[in-house]
C-alpha atoms as a PDB file:
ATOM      1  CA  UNK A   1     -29.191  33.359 -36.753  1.00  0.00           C
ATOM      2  CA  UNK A   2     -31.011  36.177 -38.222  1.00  0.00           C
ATOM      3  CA  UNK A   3     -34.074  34.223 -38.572  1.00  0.00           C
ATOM      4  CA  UNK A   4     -34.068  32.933 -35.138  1.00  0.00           C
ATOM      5  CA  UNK A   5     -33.716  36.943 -34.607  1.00  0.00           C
ATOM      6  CA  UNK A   6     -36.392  37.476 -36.485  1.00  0.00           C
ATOM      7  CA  UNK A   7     -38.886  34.775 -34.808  1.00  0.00           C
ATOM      8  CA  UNK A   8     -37.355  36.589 -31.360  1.00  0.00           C
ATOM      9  CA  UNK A   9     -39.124  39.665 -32.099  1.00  0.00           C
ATOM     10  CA  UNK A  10     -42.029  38.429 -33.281  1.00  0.00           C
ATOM     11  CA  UNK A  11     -42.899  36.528 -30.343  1.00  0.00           C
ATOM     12  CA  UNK A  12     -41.867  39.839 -28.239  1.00  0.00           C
ATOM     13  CA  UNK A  13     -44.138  41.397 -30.410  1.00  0.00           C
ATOM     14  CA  UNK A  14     -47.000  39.012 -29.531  1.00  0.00           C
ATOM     15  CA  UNK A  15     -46.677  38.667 -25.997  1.00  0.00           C
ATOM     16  CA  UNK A  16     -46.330  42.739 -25.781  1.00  0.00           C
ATOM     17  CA  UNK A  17     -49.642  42.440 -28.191  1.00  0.00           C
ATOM     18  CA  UNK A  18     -51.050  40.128 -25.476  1.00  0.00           C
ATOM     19  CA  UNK A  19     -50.137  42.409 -22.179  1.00  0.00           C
ATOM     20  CA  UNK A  20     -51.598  45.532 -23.773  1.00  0.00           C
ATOM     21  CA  UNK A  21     -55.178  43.148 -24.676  1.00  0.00           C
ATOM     22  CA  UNK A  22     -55.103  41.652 -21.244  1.00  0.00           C
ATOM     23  CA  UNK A  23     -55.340  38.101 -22.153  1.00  0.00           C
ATOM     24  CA  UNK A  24     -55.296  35.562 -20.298  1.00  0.00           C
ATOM     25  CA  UNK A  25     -52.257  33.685 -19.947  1.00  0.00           C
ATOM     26  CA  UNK A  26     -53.663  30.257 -21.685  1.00  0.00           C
ATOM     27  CA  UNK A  27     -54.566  32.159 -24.439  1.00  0.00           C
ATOM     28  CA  UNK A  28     -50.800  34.087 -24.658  1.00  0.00           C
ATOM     29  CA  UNK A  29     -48.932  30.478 -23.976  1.00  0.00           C
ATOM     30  CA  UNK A  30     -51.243  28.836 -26.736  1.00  0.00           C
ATOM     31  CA  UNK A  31     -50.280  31.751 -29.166  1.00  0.00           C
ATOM     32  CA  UNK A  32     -46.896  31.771 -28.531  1.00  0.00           C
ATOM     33  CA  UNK A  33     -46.109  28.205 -28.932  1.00  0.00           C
ATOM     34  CA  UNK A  34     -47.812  28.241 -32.254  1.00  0.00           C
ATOM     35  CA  UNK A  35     -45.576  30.771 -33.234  1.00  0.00           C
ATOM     36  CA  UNK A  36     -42.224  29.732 -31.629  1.00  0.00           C
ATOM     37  CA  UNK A  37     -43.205  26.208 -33.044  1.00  0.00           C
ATOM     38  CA  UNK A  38     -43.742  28.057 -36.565  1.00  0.00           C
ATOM     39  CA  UNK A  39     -40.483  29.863 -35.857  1.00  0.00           C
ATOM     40  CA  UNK A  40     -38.436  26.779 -35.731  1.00  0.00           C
ATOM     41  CA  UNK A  41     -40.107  24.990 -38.291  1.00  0.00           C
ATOM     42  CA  UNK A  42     -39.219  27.633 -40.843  1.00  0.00           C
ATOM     43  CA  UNK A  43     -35.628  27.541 -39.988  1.00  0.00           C
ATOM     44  CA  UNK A  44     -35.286  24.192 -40.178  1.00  0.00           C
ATOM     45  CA  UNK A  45     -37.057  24.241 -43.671  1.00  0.00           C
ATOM     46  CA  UNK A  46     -35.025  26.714 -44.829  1.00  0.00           C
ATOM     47  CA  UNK A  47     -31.617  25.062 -43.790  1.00  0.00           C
ATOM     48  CA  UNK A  48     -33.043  21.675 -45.243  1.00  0.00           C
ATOM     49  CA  UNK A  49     -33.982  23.216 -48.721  1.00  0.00           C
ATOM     50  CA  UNK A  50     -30.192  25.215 -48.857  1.00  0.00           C
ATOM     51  CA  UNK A  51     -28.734  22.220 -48.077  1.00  0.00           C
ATOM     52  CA  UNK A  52     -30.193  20.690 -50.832  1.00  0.00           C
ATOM     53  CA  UNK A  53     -30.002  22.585 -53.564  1.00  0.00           C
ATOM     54  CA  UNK A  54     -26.138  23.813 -52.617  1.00  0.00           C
ATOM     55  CA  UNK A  55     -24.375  21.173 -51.568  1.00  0.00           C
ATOM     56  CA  UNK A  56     -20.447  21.388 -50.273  1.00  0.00           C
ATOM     57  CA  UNK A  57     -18.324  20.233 -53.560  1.00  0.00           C
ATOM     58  CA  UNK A  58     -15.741  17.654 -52.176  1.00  0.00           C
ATOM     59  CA  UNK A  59     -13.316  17.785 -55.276  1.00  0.00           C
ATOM     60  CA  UNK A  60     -11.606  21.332 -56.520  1.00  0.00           C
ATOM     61  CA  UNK A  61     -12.787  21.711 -60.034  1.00  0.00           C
ATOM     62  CA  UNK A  62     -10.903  21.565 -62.980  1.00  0.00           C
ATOM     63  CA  UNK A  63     -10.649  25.154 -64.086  1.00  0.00           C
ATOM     64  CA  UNK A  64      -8.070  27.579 -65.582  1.00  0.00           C
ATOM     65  CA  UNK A  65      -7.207  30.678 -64.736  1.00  0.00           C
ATOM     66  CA  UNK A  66      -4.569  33.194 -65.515  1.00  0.00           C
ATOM     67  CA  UNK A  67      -1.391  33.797 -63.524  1.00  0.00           C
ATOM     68  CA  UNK A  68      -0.213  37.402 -63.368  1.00  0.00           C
ATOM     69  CA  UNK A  69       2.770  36.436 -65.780  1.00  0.00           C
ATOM     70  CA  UNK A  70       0.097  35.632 -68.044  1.00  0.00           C
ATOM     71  CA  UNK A  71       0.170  32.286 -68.173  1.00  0.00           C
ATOM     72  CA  UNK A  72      -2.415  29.797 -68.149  1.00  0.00           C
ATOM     73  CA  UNK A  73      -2.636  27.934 -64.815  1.00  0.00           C
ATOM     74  CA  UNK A  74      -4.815  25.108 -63.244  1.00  0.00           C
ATOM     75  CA  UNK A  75      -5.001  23.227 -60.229  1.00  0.00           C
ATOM     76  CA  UNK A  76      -3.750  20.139 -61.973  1.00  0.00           C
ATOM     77  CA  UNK A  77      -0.804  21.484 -62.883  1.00  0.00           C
ATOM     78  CA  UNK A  78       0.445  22.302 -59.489  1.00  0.00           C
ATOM     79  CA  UNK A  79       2.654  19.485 -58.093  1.00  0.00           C
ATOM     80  CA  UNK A  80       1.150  17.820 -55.263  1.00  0.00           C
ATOM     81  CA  UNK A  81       2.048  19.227 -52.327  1.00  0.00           C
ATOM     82  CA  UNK A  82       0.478  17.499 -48.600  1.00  0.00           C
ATOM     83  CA  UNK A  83      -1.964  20.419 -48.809  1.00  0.00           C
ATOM     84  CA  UNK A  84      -2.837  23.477 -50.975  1.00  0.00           C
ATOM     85  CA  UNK A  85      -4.546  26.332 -49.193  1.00  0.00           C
ATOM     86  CA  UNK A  86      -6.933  28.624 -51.523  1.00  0.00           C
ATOM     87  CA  UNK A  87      -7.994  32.251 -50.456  1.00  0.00           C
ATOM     88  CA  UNK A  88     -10.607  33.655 -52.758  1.00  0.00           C
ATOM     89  CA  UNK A  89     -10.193  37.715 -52.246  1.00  0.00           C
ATOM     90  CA  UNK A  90     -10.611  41.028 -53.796  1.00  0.00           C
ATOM     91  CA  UNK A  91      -8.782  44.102 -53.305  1.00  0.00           C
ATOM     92  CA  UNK A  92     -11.641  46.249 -52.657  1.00  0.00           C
ATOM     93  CA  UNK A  93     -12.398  43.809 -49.865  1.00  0.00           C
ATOM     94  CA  UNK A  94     -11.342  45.282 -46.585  1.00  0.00           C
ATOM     95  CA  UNK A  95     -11.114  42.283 -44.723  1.00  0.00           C
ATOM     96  CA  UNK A  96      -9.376  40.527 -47.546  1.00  0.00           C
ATOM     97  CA  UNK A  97      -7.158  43.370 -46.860  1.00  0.00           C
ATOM     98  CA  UNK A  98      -7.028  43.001 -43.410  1.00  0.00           C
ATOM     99  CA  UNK A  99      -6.021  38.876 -43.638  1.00  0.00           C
ATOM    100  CA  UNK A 100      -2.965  40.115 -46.452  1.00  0.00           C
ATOM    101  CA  UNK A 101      -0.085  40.011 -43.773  1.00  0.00           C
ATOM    102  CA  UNK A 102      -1.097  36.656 -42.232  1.00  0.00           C
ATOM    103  CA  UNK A 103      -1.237  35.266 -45.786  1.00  0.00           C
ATOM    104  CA  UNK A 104       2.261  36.397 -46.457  1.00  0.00           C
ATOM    105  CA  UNK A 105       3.265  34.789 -43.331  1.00  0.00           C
ATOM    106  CA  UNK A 106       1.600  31.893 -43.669  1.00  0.00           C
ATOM    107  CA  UNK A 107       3.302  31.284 -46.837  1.00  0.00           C
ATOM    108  CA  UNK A 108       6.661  31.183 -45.258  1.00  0.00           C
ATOM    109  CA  UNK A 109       5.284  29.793 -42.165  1.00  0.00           C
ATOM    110  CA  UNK A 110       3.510  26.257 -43.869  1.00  0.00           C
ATOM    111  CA  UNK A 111       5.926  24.636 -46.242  1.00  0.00           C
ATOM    112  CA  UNK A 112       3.940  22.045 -46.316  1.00  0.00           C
ATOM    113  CA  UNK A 113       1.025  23.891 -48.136  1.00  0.00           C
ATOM    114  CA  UNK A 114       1.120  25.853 -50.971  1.00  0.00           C
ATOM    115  CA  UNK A 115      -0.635  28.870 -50.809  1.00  0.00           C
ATOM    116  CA  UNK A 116      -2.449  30.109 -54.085  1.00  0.00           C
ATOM    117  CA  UNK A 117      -4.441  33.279 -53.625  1.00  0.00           C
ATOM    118  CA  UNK A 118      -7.365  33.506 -56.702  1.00  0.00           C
ATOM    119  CA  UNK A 119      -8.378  37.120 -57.127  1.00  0.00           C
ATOM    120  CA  UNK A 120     -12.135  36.966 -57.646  1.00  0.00           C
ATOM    121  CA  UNK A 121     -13.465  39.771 -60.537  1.00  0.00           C
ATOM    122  CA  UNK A 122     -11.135  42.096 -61.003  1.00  0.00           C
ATOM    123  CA  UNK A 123      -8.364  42.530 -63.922  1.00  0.00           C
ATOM    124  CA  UNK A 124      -4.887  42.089 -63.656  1.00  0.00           C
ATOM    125  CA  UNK A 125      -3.634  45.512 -63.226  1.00  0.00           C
ATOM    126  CA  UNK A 126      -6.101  46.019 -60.453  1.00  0.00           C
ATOM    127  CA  UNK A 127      -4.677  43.397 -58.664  1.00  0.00           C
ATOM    128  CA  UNK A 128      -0.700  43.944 -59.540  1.00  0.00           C
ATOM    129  CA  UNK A 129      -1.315  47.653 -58.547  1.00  0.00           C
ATOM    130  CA  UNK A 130      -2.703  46.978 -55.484  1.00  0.00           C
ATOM    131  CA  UNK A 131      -0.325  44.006 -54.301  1.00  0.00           C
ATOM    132  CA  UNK A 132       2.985  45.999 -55.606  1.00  0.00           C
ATOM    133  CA  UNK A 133       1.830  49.287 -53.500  1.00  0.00           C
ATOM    134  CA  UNK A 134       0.521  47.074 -50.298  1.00  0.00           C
ATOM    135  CA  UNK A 135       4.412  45.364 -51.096  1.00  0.00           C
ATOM    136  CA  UNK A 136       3.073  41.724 -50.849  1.00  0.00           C
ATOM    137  CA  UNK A 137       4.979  39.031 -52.231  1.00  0.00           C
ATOM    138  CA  UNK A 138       3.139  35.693 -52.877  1.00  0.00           C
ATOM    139  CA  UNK A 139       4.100  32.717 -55.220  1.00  0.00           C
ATOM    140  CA  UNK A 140       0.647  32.216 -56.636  1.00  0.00           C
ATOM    141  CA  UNK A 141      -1.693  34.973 -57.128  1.00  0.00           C
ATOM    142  CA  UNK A 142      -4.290  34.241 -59.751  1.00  0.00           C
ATOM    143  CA  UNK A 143      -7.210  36.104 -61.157  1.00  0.00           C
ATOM    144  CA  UNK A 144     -10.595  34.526 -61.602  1.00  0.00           C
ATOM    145  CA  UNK A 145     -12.362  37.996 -63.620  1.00  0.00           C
ATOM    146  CA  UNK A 146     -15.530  35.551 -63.758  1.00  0.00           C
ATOM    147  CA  UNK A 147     -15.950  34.373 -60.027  1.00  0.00           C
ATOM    148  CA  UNK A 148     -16.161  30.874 -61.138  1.00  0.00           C
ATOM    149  CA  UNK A 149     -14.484  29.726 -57.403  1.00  0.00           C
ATOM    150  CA  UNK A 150     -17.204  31.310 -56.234  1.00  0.00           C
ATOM    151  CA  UNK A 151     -19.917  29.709 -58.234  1.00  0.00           C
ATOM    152  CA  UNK A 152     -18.482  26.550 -57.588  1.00  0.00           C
ATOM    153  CA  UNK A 153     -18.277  26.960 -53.643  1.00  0.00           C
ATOM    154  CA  UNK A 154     -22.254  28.389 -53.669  1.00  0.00           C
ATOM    155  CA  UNK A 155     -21.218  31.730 -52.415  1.00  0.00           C
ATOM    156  CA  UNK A 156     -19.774  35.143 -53.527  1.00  0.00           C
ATOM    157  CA  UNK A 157     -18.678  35.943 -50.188  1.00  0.00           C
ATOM    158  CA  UNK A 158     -15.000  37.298 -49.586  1.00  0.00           C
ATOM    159  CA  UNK A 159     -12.518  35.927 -47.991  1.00  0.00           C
ATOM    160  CA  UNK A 160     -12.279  32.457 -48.328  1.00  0.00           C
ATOM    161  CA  UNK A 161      -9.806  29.920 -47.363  1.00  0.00           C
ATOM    162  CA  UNK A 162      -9.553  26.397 -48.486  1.00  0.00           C
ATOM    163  CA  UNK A 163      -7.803  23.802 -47.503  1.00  0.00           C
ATOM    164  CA  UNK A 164      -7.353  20.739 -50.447  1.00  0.00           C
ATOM    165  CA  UNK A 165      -5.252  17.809 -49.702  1.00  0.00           C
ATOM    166  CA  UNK A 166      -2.579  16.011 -51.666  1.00  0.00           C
ATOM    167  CA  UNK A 167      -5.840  13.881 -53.773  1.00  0.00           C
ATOM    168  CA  UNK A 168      -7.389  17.521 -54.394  1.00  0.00           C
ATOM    169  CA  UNK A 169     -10.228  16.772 -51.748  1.00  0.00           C
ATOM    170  CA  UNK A 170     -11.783  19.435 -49.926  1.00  0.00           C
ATOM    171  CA  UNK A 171     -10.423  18.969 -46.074  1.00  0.00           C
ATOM    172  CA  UNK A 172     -12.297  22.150 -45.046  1.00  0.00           C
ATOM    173  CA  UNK A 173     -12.475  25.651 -45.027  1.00  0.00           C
ATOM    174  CA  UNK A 174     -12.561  28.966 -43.356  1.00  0.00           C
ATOM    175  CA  UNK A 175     -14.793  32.302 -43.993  1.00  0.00           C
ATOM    176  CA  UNK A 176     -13.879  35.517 -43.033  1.00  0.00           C
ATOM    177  CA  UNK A 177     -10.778  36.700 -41.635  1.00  0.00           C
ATOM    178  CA  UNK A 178      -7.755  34.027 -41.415  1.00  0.00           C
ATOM    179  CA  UNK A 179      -4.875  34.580 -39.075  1.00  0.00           C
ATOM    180  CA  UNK A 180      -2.155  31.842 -38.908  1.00  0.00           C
ATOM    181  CA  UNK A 181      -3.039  30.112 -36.001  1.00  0.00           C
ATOM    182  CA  UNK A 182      -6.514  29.467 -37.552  1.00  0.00           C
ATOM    183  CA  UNK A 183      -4.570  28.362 -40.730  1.00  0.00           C
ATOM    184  CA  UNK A 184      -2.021  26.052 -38.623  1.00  0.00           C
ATOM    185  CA  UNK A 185      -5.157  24.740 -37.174  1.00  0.00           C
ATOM    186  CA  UNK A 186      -6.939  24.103 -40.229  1.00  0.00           C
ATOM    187  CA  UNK A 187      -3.918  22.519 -41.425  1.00  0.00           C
ATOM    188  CA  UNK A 188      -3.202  19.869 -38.652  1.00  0.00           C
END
């Protein structure tokens, strides 16, 4: 969208160009087309080559991380459950902040998914001080200090929420802020 914003004002910007020159309107169309036609060609390039060089994994990967109990946790170990939902967050993320009480609800709300929160580059007492004074209570909170989640998903964008199902396949995902409607959606 912000390149088709960006082609938007350029063409503005040439047919502005073109009132103050007087030219005639053959000569405006012509130019604009060009450029509209340039416009769309870049965008479409640009999607084509991202798409390409970071494509969607399918599987979750088969990484460890540390629980705030200090133990060594991995997605294998988890017992299947019909669906485990992943939010990748940090605490200094305001709209990770903002999704915190729909999380907790969700937990309670979905038995049928586990919920495992991965903190993404911060320590542990960063992330136990700011869940005990927010009072959250979640089963799995886990802390990824190296964003390796987000390496593996292609972005370092917070929050995330992914949905896995029983096989550990990727069903889908959300970005931004999750409420639980959006979740129970995501989850049917």
């Amino acid at each position: 969208m912000p390149t088709l914003g960006i082609v938007f004002a350029l063409g503005l910007c040439q047919w502005l160009y073109g009132k103050m020159r007087k030219e005639s309107g053959a000569a405006f169309f012509k130019r604009t087309v060009i450029l509209f036609g340039a416009g769309i060609i870049w965008c479409a390039g640009g999607w084509w080559s991202y798409q390409t060089i970071h494509s969607t994994p399918t599987q979750w990967p088969d990484y460890a991380f540390e629980s705030l109990d200090g133990g060594i946790v991995s997605f294998a170990q988890e017992e299947p459950t019909e669906f485990t939902v992943v939010n990748l967050w940090a605490s200094w993320c305001s709209s990770c902040r903002a999704e915190m009480p729909a999380l907790e609800q969700a937990q309670a709300v979905f038995p049928q998914a586990r919920l495992i929160l991965i903190n993404q580059g911060e320590n542990q007492s960063t992330v136990e001080s700011y869940l005990e004074q927010s009072g959250y209570q979640f089963d799995h909170v886990w802390l990824d200090p190296n964003n390796k989640m987000g390496q593996w998903l292609g972005s370092q964008a917070v929050p995330v929420t992914l949905v896995f199902n029983k096989n550990g396949e990727l069903v889908t995902g959300h970005s931004g802020i999750i409420s639980v409607p959006v979740l129970g959606a995501l989850l049917e």
